[in-house]
N, C-alpha and C. Protein backbone atom coordinates (compact mmCIF):
# COMPACT_ATOMS: atom_id res chain seq x y z
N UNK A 1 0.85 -1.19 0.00
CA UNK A 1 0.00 0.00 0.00
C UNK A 1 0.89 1.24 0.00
N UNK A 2 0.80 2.34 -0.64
CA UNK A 2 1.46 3.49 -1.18
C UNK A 2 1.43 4.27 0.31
N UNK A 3 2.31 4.83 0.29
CA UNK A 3 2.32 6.10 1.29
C UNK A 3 1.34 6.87 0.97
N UNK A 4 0.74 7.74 2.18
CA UNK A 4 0.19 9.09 2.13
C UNK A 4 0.65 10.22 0.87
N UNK A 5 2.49 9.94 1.38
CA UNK A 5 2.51 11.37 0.51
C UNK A 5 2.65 10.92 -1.16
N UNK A 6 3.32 9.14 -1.40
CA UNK A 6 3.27 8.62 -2.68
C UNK A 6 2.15 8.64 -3.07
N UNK A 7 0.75 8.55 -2.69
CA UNK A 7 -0.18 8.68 -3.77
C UNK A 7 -0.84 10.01 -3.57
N UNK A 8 -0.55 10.89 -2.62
CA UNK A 8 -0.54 12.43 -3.19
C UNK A 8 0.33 13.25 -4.64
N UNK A 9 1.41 12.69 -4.37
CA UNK A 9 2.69 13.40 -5.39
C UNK A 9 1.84 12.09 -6.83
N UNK A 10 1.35 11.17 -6.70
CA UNK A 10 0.40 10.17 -7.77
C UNK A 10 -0.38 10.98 -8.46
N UNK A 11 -1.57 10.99 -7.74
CA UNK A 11 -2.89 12.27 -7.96
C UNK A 11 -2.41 13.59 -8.55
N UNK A 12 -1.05 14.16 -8.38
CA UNK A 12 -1.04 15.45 -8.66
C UNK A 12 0.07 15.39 -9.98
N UNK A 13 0.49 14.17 -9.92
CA UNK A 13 1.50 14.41 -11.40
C UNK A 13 0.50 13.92 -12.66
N UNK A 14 -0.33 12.80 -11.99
CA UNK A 14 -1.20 12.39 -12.68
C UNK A 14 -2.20 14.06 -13.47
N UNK A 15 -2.54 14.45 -12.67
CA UNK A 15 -3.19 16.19 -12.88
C UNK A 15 -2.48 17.25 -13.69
N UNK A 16 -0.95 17.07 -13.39
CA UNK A 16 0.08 17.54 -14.36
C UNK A 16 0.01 17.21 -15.65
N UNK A 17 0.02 16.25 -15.82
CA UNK A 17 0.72 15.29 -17.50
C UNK A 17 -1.16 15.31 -17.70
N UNK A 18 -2.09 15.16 -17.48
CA UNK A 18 -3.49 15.10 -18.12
C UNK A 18 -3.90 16.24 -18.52
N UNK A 19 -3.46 17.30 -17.63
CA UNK A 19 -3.89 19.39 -17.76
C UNK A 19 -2.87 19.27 -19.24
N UNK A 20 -2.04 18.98 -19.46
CA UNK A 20 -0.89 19.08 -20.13
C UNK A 20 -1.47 18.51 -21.22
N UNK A 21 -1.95 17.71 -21.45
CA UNK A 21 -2.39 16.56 -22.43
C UNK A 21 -1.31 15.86 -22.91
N UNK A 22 0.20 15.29 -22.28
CA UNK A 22 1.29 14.54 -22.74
C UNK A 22 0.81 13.58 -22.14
N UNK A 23 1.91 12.24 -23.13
CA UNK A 23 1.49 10.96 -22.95
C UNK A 23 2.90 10.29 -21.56
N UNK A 24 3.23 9.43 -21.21
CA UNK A 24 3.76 9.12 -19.73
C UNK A 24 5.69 8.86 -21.16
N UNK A 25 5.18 8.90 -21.71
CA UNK A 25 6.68 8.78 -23.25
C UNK A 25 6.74 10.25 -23.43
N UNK A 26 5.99 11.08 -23.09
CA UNK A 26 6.49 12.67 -23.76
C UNK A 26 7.14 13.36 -22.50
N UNK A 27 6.56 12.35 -21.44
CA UNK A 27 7.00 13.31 -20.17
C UNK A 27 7.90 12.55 -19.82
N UNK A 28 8.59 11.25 -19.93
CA UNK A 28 9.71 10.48 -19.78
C UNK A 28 11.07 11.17 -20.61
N UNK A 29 10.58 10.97 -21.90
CA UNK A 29 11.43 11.41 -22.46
C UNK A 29 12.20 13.42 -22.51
N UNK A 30 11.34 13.52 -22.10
CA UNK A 30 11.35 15.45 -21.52
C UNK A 30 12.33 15.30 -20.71
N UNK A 31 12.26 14.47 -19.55
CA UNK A 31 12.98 14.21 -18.17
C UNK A 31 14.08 13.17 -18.30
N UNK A 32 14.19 12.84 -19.26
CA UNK A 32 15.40 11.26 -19.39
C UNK A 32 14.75 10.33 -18.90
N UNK A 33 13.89 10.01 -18.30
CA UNK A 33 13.46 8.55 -17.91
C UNK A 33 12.17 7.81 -18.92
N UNK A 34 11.73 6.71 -18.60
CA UNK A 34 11.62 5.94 -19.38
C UNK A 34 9.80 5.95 -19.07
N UNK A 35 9.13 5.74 -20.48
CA UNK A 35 7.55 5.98 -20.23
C UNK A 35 7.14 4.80 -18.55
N UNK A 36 7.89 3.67 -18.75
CA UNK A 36 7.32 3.07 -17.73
C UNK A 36 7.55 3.39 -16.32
N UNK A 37 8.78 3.94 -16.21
CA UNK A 37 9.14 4.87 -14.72
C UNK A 37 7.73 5.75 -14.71
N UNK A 38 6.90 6.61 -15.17
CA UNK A 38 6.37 7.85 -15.46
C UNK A 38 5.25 6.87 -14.60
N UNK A 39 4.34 5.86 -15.87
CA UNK A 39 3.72 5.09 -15.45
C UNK A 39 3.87 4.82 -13.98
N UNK A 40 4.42 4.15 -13.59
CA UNK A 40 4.57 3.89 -12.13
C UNK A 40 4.61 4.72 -10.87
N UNK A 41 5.03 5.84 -11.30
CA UNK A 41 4.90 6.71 -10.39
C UNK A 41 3.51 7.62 -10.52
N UNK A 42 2.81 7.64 -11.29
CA UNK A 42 1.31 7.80 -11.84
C UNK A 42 0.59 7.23 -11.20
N UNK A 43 0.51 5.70 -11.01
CA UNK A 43 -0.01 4.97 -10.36
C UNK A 43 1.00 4.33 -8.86
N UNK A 44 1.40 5.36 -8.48
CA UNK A 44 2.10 5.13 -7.03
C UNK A 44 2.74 3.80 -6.60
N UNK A 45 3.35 2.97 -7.41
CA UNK A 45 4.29 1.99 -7.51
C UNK A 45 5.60 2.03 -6.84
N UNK A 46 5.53 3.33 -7.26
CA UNK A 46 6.97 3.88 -6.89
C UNK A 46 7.39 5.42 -6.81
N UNK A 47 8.35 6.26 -6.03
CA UNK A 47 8.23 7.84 -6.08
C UNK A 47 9.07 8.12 -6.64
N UNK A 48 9.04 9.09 -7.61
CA UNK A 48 10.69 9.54 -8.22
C UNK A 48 11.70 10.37 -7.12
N UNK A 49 12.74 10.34 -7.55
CA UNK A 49 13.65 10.79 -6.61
C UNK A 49 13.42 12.26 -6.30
N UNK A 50 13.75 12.54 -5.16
CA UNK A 50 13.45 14.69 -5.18
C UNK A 50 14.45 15.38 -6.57
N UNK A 51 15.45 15.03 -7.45
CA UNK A 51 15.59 15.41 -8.61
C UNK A 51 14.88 15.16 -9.45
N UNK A 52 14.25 14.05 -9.36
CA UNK A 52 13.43 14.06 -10.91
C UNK A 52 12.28 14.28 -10.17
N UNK A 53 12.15 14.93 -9.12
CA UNK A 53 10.51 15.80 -8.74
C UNK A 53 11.06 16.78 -8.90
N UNK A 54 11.66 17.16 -8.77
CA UNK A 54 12.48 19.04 -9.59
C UNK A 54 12.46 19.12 -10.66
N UNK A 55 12.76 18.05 -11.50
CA UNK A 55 12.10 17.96 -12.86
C UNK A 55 11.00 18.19 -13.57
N UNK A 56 10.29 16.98 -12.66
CA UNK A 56 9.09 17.04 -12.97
C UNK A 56 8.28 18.65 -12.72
N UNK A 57 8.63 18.78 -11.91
CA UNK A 57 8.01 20.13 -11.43
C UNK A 57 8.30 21.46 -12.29
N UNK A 58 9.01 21.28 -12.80
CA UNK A 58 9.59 22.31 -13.78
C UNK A 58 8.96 22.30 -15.08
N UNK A 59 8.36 21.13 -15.61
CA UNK A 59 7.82 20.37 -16.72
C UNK A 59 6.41 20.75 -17.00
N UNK A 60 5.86 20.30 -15.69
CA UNK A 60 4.54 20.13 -15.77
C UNK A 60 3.98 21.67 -14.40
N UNK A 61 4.86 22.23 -13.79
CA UNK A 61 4.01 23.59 -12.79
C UNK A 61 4.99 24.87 -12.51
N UNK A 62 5.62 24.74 -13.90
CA UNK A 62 6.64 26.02 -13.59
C UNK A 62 7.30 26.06 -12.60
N UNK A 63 8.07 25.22 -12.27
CA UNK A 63 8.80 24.88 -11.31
C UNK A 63 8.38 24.56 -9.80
N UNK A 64 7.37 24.75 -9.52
CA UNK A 64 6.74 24.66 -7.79
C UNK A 64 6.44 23.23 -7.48
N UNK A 65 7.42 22.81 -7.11
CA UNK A 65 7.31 21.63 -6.28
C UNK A 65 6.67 21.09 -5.47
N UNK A 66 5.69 22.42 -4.48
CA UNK A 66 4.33 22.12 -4.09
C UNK A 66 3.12 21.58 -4.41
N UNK A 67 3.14 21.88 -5.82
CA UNK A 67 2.15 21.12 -6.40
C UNK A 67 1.96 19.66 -6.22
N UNK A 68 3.20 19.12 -6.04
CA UNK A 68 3.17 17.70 -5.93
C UNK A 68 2.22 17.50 -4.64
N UNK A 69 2.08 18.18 -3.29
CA UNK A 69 1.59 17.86 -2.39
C UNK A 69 -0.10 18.78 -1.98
N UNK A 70 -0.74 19.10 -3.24
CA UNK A 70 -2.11 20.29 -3.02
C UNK A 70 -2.78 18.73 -2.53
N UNK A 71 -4.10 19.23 -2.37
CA UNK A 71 -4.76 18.26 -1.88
C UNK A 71 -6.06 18.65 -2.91
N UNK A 72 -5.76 19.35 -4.04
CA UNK A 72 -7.20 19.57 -4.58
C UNK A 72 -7.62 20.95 -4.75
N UNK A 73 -8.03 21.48 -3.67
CA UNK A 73 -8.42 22.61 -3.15
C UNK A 73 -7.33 23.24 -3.56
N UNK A 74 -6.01 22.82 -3.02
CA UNK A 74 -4.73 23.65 -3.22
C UNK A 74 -4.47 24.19 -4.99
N UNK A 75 -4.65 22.81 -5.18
CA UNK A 75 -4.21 22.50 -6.76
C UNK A 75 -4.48 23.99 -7.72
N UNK A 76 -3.57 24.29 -8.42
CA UNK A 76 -3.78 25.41 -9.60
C UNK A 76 -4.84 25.32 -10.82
N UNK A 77 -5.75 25.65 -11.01
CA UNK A 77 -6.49 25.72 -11.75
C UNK A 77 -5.95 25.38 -13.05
């Protein structure tokens, strides 16, 4: 069973890459990693490292790394 905060930073990258309309290969390959890493951490398998959440965050929320942790309410329109 996923951590609290792994299937928060799940829910909200998932919200990233869908607002975005990229596929888990456009946002792998953006970042160097591989569509199935993306996948997995989408579905909370696994968390990417705090660099490739600096990544990610840069990719998909103009850099704010908070995003990974809104609860919704928080989340940017």
């Amino acid at each position: 069973m996923p951590s609290h905060a792994a299937s928060r930073i799940a829910i909200n990258l998932d919200r990233g890459i869908r607002e975005k309309g990229w596929t888990n290969r456009q946002v792998g390959d953006a970042i160097g990693k591989t569509e199935h890493q993306v996948w997995r951490w989408r579905h909370a398998k696994n968390t990417p490292s705090l660099e490739t959440l600096m990544a990610l965050a840069e990719l998909l929320f103009d850099g704010n790394v908070a995003e990974f942790h809104a609860d919704g309410s928080e989340a940017a329109a």
